[in-house]
N, C-alpha and C. Protein backbone atom coordinates (compact mmCIF):
# COMPACT_ATOMS: atom_id res chain seq x y z
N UNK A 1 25.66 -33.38 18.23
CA UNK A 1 25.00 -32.44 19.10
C UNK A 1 25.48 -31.01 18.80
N UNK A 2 26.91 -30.80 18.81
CA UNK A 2 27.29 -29.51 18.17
C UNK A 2 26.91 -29.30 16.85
N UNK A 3 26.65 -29.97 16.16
CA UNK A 3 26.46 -29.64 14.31
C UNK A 3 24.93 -28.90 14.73
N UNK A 4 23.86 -29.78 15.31
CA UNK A 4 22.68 -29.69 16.04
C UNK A 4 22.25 -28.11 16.33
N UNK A 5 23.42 -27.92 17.62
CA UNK A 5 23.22 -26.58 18.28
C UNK A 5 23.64 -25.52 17.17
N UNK A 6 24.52 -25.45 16.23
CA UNK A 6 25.23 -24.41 15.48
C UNK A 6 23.78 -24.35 14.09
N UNK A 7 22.85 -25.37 14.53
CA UNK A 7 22.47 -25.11 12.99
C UNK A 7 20.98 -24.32 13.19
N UNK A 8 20.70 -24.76 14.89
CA UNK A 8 19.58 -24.14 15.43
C UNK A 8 19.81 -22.43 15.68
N UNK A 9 21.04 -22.45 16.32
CA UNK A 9 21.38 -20.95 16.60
C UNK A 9 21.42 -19.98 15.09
N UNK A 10 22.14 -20.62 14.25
CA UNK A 10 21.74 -19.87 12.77
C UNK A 10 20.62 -19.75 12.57
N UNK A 11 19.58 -21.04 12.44
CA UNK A 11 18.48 -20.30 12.28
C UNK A 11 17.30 -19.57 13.23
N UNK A 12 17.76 -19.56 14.48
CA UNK A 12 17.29 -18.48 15.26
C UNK A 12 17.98 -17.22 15.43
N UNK A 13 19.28 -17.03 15.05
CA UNK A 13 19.43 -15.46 14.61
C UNK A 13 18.90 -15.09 12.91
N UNK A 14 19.04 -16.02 12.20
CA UNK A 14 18.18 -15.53 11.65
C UNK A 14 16.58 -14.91 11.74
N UNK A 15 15.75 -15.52 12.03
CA UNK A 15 14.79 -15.20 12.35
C UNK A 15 14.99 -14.27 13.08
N UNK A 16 15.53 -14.05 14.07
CA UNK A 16 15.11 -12.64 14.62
C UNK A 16 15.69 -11.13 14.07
N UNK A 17 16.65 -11.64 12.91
CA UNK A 17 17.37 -10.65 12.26
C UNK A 17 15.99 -10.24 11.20
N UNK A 18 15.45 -11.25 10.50
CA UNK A 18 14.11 -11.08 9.69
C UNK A 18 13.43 -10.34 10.37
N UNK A 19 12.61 -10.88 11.50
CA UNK A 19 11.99 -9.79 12.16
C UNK A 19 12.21 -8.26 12.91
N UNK A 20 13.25 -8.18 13.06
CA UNK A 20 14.07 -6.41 12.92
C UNK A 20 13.83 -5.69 11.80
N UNK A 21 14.46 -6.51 10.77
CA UNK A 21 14.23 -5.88 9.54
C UNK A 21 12.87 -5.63 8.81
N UNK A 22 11.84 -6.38 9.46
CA UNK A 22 10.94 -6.01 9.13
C UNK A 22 9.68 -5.38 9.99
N UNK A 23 10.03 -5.32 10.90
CA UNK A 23 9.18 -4.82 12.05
C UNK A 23 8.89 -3.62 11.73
N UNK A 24 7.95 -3.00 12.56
CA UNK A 24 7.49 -1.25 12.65
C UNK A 24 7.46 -0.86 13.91
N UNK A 25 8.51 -0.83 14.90
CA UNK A 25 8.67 -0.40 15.91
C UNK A 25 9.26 1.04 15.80
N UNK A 26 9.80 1.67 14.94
CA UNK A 26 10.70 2.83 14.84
C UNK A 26 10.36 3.46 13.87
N UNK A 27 10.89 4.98 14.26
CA UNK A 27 10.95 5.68 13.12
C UNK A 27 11.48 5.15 11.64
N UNK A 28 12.35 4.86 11.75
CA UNK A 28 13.72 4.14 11.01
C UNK A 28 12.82 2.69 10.24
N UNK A 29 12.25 2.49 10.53
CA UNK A 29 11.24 1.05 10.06
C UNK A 29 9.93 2.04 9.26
N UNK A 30 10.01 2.80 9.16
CA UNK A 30 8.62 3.19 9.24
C UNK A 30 8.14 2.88 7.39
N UNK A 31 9.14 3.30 6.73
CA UNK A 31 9.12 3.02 5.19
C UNK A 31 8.69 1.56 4.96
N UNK A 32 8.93 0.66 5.84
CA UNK A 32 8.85 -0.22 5.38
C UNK A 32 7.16 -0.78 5.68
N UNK A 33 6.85 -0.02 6.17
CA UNK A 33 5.15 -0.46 6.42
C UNK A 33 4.08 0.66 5.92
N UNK A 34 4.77 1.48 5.81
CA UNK A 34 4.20 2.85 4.74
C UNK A 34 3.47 2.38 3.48
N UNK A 35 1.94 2.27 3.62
CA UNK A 35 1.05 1.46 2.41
C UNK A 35 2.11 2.21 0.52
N UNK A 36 1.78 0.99 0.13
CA UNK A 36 2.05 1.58 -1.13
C UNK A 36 1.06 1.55 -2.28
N UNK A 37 0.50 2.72 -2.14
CA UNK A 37 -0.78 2.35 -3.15
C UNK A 37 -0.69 3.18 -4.58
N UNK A 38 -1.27 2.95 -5.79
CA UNK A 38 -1.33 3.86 -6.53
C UNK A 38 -2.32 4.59 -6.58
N UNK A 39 -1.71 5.94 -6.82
CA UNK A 39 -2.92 6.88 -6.88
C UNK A 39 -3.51 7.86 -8.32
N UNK A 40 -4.42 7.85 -8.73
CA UNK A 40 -4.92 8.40 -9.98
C UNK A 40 -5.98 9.28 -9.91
N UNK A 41 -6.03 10.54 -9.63
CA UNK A 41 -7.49 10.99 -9.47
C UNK A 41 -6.90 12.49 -10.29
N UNK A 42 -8.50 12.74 -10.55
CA UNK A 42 -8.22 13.71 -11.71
C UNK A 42 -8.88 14.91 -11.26
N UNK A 43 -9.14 16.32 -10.55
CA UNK A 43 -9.84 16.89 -10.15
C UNK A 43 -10.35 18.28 -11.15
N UNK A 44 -11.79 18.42 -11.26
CA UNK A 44 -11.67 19.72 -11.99
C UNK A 44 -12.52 20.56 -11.10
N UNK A 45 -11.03 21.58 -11.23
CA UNK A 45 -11.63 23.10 -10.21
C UNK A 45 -12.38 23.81 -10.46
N UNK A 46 -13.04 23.58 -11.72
CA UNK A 46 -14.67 24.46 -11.91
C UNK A 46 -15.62 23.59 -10.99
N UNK A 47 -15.80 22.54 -10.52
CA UNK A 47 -16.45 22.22 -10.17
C UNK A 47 -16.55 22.56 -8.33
N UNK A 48 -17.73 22.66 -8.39
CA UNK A 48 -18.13 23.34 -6.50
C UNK A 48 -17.90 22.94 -5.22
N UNK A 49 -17.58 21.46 -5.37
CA UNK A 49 -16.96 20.46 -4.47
C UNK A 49 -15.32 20.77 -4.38
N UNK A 50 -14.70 21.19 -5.56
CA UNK A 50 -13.35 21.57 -5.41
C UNK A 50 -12.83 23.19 -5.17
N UNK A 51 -13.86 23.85 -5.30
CA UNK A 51 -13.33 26.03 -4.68
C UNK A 51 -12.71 25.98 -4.29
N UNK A 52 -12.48 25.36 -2.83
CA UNK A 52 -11.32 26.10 -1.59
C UNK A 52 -10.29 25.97 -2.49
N UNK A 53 -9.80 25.23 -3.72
CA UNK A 53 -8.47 25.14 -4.17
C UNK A 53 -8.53 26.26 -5.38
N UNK A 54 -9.09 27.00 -5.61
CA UNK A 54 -8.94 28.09 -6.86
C UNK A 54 -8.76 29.35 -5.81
N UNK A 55 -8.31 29.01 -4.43
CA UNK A 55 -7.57 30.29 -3.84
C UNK A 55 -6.09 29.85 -3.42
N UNK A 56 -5.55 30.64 -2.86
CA UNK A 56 -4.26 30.34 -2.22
C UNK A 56 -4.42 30.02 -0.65
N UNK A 57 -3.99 28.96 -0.77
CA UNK A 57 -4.18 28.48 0.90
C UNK A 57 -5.29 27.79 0.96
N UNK A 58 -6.30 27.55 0.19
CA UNK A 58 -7.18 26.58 0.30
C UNK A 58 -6.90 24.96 0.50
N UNK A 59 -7.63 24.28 0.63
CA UNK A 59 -7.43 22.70 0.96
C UNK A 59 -8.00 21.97 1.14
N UNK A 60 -8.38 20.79 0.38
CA UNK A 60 -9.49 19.63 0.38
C UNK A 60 -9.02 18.59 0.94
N UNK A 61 -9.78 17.95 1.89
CA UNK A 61 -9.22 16.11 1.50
C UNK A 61 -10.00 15.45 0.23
N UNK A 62 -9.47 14.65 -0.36
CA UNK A 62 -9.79 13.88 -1.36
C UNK A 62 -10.43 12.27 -0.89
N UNK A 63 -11.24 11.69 -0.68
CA UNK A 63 -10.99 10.42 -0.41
C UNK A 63 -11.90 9.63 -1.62
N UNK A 64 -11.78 9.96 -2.74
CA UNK A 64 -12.21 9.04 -3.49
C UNK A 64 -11.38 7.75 -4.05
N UNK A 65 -12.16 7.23 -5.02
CA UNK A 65 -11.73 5.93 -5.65
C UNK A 65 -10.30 5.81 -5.90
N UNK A 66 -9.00 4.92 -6.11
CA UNK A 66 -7.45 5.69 -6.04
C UNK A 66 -7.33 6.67 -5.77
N UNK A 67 -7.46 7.27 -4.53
CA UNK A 67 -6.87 8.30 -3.84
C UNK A 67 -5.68 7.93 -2.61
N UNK A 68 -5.47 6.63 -2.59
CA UNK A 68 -4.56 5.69 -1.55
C UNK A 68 -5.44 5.28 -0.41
N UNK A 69 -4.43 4.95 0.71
CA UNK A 69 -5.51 4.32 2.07
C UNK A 69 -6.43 4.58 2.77
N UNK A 70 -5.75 5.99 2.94
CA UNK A 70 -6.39 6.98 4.10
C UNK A 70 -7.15 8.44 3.33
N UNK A 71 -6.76 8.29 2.12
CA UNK A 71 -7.12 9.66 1.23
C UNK A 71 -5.85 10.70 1.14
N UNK A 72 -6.10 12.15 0.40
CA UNK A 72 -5.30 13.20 0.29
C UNK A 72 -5.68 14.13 1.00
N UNK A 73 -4.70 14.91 1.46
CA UNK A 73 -5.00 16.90 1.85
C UNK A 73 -4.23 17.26 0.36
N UNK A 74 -5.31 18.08 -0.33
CA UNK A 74 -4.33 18.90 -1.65
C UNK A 74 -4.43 20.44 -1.15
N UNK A 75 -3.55 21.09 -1.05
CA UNK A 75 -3.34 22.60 -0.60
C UNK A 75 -2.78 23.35 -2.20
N UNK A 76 -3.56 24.83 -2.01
CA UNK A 76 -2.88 25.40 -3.21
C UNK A 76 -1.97 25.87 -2.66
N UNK A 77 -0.72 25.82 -3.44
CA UNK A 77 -0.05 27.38 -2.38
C UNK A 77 0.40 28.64 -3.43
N UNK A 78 0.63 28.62 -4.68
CA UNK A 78 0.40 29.67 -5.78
C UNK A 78 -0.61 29.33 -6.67
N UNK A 79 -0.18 30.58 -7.80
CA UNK A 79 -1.08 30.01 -9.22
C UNK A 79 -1.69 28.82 -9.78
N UNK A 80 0.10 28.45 -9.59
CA UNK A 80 0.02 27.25 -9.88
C UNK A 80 0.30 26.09 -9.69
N UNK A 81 1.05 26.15 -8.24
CA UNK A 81 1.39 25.18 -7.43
C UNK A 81 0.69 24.60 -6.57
N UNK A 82 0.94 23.06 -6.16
CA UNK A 82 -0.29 22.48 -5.22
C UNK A 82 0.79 21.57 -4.53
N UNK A 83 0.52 21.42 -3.13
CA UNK A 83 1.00 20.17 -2.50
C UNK A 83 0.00 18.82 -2.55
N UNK A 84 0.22 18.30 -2.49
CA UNK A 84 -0.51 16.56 -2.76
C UNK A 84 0.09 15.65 -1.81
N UNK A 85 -0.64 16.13 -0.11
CA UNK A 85 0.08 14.98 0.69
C UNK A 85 -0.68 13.86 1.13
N UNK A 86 0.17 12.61 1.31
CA UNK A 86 -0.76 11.18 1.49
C UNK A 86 -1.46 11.23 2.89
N UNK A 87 -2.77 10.80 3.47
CA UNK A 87 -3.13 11.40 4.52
C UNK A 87 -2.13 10.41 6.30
N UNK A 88 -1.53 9.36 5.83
CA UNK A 88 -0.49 8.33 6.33
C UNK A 88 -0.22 9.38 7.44
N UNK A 89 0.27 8.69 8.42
CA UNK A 89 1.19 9.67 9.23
C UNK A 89 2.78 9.22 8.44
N UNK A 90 3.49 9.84 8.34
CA UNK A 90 4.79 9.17 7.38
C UNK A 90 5.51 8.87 8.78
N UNK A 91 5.69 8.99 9.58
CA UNK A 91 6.90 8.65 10.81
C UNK A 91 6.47 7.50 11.65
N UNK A 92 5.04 7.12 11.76
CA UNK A 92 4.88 5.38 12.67
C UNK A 92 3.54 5.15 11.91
N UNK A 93 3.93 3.47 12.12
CA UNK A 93 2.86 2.75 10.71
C UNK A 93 1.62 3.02 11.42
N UNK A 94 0.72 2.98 10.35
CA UNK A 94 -0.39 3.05 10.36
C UNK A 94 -1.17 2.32 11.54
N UNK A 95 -2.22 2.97 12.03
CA UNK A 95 -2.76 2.78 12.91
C UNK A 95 -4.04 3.23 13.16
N UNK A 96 -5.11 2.79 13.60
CA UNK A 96 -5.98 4.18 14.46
C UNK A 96 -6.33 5.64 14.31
N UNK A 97 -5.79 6.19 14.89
CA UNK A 97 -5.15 7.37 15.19
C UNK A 97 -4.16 7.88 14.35
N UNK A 98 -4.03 7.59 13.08
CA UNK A 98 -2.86 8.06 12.12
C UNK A 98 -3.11 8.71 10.82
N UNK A 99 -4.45 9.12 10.88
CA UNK A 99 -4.55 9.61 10.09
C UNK A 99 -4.49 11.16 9.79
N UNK A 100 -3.78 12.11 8.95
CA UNK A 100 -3.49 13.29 8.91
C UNK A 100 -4.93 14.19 8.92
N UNK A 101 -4.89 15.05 9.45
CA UNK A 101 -5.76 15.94 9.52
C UNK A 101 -5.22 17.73 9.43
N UNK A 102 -6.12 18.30 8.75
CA UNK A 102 -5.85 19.83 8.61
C UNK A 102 -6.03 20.20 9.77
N UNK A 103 -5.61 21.41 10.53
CA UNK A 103 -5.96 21.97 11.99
C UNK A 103 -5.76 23.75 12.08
N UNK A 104 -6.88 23.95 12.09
CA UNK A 104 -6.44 25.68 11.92
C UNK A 104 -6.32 26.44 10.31
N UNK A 105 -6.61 25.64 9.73
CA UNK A 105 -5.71 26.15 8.44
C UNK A 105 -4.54 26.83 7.83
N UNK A 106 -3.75 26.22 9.39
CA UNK A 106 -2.30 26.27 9.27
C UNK A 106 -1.41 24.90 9.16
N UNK A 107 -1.65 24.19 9.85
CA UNK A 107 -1.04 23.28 9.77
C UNK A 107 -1.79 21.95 9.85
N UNK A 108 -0.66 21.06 9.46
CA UNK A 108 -1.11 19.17 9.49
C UNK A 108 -0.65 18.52 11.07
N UNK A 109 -1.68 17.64 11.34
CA UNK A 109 -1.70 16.76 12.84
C UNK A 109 -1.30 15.15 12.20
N UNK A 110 -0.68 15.04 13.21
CA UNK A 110 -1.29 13.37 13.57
C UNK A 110 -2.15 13.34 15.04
N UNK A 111 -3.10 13.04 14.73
CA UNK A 111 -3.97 12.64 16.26
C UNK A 111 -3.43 11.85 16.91
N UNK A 112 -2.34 10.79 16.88
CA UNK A 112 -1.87 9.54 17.73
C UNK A 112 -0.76 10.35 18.52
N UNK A 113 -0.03 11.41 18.11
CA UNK A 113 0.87 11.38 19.08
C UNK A 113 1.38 13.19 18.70
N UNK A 114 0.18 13.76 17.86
CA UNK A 114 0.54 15.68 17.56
C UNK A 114 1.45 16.15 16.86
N UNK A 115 2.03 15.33 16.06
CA UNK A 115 2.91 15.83 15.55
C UNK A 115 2.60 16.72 14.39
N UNK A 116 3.39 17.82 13.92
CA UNK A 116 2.83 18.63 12.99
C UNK A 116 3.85 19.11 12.26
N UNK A 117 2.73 19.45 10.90
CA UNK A 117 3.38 20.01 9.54
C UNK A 117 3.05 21.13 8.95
N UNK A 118 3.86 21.99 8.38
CA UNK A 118 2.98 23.44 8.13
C UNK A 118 2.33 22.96 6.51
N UNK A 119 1.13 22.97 6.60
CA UNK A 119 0.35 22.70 5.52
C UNK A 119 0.86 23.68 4.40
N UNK A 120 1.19 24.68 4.20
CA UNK A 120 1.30 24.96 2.88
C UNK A 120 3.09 24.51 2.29
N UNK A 121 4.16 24.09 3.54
CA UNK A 121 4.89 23.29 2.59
C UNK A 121 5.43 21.93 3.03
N UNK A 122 4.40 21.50 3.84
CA UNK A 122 4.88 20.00 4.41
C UNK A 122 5.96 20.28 5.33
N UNK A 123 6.26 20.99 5.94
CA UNK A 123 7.58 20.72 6.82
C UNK A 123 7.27 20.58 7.86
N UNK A 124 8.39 19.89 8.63
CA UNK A 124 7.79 19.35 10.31
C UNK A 124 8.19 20.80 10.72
N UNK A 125 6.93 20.81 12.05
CA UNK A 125 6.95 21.96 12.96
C UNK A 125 7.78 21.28 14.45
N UNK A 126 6.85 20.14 14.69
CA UNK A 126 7.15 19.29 15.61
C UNK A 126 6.98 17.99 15.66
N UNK A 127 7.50 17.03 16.84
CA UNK A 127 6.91 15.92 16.80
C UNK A 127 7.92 15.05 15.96
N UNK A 128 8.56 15.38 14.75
CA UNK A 128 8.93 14.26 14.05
C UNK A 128 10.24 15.35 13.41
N UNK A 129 10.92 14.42 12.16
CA UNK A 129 11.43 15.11 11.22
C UNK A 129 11.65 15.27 9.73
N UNK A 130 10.57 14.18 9.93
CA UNK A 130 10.36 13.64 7.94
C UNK A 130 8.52 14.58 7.75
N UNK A 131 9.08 14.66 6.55
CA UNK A 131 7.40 15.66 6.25
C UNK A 131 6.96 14.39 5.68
N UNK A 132 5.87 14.98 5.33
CA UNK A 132 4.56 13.83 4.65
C UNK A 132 4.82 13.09 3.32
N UNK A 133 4.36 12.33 3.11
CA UNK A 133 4.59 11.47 1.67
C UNK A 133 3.78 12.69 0.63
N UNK A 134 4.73 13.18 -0.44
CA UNK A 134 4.18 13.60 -0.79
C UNK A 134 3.92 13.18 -2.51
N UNK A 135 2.77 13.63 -3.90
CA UNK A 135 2.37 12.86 -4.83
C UNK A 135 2.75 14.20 -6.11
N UNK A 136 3.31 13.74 -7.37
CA UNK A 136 2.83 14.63 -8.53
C UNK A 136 2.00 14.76 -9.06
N UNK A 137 1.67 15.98 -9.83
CA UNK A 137 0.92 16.15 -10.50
C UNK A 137 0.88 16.73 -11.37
N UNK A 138 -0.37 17.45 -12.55
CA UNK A 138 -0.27 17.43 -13.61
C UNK A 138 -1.27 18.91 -13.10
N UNK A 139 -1.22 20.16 -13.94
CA UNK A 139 -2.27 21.41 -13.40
C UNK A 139 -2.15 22.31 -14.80
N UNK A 140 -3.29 21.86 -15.02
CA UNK A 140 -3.92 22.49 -16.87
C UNK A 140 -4.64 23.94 -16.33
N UNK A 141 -3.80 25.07 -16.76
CA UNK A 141 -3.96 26.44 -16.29
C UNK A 141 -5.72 26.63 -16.53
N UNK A 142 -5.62 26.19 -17.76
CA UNK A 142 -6.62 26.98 -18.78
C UNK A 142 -7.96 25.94 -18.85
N UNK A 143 -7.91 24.72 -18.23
CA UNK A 143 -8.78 24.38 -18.47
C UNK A 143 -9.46 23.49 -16.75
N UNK A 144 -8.61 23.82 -16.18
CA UNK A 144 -8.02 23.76 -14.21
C UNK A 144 -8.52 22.69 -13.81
N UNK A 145 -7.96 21.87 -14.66
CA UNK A 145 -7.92 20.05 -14.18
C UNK A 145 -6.47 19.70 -13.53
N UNK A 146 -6.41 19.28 -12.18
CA UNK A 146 -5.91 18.58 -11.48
C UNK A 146 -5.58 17.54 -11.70
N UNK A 147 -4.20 16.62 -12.11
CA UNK A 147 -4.12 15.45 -12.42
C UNK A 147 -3.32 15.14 -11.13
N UNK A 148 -3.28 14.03 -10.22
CA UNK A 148 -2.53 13.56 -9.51
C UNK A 148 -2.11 12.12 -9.54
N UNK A 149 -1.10 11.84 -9.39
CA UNK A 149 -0.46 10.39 -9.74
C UNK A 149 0.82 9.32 -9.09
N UNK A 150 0.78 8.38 -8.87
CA UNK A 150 1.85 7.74 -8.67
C UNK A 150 2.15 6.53 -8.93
């Protein structure tokens, strides 16, 4: 009966140790339910669908074919620099309501619970303290193709 009870209680702290570790109740969990997708999209800024990004401060969402779950916000913020953030809320799993949105053309939302990011460098304003997932890329001066990747 004791061998019994000691072998049930192991494997019911186990199990509930599994399910901690894998849950999405917390900030602190949140990586672990954070989609992992690859992303490949290639953008060229001559084209008319992409303008707002051949200024500074401009910003598209992307939601095409590998662009990840929810799609991209790409912001210019110099010449030649671009942010490439995943549209995820990065701080609680996905949901509903979690998808990033531009607001003002200052900053990034989450609609589920407001939290915000200053769009031209991802940093939390409020709400949270991790900025957005963000992607590399590839930016051909001279011929102003956008490569983005992960």
């Amino acid at each position: 009966m004791k061998k019994t009870f000691s072998i049930l209680f192991f494997f019911t702290l186990l199990t509930i140790s599994y399910l901690t570790i894998n849950s999405c109740g917390s900030r602190e969990d949140t990586v672990s339910c954070f989609p992992n997708t690859p992303i490949n999209v290639t953008l060229n800024l001559n084209l008319a669908a992409y303008n707002n990004l051949n200024y500074v401060g401009g910003w598209i969402y992307v939601d095409e074919q590998q662009s990840g779950t929810r799609g991209l916000i790409v912001v210019r913020r110099s010449d030649a620099q671009f942010m490439v953030y995943d549209r995820n809320a990065p701080h609680i799993c996905p949901d509903n309501d979690t998808t990033l949105e531009v607001k003002d053309n200052i900053s990034i939302i989450c609609p589920k619970d407001n939290a915000k990011w200053f769009l031209l460098t991802g940093q939390p304003s409020s709400g949270t303290n991790l900025p957005p997932k963000t992607y590399p890329y590839n930016y051909n001066s001279s011929s102003r193709i956008l490569n983005i990747y992960y």
